[in-house]
N, C-alpha and C. Protein backbone atom coordinates (compact mmCIF):
# COMPACT_ATOMS: atom_id res chain seq x y z
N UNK A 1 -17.13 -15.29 11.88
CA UNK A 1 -17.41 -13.87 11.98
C UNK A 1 -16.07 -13.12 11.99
N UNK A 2 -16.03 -12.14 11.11
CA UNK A 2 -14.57 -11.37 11.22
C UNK A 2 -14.48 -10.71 12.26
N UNK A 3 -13.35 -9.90 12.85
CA UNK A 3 -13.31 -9.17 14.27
C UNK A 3 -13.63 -8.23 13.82
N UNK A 4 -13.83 -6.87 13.13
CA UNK A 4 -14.56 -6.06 13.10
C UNK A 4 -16.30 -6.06 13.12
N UNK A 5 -17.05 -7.15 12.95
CA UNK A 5 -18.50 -7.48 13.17
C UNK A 5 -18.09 -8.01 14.41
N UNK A 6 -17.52 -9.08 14.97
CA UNK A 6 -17.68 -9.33 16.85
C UNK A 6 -17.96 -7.99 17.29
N UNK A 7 -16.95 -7.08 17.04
CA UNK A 7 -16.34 -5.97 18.14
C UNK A 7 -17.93 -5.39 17.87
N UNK A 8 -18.25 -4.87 16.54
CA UNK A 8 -19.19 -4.28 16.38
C UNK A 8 -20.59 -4.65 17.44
N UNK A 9 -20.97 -6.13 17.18
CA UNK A 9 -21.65 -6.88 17.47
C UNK A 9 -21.56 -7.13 19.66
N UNK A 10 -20.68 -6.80 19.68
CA UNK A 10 -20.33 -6.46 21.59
C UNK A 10 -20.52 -5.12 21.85
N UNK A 11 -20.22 -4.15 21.08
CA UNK A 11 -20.67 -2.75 21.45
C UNK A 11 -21.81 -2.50 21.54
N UNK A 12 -22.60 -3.02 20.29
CA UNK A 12 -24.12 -2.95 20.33
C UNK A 12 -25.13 -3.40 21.61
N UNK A 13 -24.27 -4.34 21.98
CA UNK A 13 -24.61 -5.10 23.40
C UNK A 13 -24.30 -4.12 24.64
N UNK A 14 -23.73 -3.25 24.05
CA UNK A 14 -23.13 -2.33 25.47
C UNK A 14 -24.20 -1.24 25.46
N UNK A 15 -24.23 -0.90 24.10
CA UNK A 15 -25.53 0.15 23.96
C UNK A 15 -26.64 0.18 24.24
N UNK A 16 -27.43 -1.25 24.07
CA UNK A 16 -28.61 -1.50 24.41
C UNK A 16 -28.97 -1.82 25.28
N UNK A 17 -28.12 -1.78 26.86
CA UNK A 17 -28.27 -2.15 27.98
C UNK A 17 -29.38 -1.59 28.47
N UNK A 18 -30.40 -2.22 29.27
CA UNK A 18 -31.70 -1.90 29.69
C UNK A 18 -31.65 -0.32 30.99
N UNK A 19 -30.54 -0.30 31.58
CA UNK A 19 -30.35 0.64 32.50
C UNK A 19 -28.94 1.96 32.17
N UNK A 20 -29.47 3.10 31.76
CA UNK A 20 -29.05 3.90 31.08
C UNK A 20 -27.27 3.83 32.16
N UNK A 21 -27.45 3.94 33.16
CA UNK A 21 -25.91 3.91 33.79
C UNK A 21 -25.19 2.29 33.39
N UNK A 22 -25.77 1.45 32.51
CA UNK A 22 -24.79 0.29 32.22
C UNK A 22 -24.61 0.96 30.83
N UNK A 23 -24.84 1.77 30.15
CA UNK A 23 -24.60 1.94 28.38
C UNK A 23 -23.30 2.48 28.73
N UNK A 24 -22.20 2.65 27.71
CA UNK A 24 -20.71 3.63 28.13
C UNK A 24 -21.07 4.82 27.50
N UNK A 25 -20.13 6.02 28.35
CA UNK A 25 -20.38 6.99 27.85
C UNK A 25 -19.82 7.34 26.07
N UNK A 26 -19.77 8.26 25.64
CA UNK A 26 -19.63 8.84 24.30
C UNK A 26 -18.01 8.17 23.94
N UNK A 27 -17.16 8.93 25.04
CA UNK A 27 -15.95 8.60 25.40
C UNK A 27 -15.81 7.07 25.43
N UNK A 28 -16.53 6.12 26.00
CA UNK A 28 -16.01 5.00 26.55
C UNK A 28 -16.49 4.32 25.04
N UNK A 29 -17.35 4.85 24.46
CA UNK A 29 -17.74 4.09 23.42
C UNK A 29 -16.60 4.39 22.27
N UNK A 30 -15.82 5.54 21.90
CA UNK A 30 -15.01 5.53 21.21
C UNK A 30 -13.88 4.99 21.45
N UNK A 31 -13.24 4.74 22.54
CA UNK A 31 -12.29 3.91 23.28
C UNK A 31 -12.55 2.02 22.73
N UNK A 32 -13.66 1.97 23.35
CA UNK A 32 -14.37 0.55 22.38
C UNK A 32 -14.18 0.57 21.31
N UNK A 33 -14.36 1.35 20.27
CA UNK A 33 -14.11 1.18 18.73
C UNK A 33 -13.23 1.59 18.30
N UNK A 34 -12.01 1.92 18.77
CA UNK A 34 -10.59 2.05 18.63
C UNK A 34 -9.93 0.91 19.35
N UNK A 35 -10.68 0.29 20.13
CA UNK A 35 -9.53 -0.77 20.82
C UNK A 35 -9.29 -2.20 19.21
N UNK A 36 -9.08 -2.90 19.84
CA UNK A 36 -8.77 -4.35 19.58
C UNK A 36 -9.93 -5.41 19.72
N UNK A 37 -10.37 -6.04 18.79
CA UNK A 37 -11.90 -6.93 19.34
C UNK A 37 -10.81 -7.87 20.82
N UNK A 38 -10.04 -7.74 21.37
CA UNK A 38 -9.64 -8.06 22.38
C UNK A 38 -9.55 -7.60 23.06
N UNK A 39 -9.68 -6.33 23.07
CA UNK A 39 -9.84 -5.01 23.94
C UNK A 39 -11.50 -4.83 24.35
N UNK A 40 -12.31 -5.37 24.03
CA UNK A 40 -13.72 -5.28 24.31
C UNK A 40 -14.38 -6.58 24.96
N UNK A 41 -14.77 -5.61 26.22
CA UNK A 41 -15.54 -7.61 26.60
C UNK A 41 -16.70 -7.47 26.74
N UNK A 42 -17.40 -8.51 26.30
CA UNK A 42 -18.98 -8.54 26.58
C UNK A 42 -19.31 -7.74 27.84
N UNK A 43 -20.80 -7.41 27.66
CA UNK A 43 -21.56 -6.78 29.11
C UNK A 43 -21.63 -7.61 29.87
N UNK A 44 -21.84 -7.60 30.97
CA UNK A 44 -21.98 -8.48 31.85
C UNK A 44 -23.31 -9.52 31.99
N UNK A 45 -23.94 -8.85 31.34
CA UNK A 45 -25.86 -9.19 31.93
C UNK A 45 -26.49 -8.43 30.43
N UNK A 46 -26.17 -9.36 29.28
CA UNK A 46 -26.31 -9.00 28.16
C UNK A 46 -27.87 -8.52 27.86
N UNK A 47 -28.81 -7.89 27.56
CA UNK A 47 -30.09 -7.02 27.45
C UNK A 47 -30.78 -8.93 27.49
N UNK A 48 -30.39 -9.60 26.88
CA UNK A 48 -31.42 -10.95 26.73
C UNK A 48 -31.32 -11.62 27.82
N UNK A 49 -30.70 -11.96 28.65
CA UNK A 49 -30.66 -12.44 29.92
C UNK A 49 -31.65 -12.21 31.07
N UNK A 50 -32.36 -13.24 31.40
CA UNK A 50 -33.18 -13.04 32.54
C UNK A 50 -32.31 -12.26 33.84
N UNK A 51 -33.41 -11.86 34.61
CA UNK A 51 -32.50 -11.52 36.00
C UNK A 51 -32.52 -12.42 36.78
């Protein structure tokens, strides 16, 4: 997978978080897609994860 689809592919994960205060704001999301796919880390408790 190239680093522009990871990065892509981890943001999406940030977006679709089940609880609107885990998504980033507007800001935090452009910060994400200006960083570095090293600059982005997975969610914690990715939307597919049991609780």
């Amino acid at each position: 997978m190239h680093e522009l689809e990871k990065k892509l592919c981890i943001v999406g994960l940030w977006c679709i978080q089940m609880k609107p205060h885990d998504r980033p704001t507007m800001d935090g999301l452009i910060e994400m897609l200006e960083a570095g796919v090293d600059g982005v880390q997975m969610p914690p408790r990715p939307f597919f994860c049991d609780e």
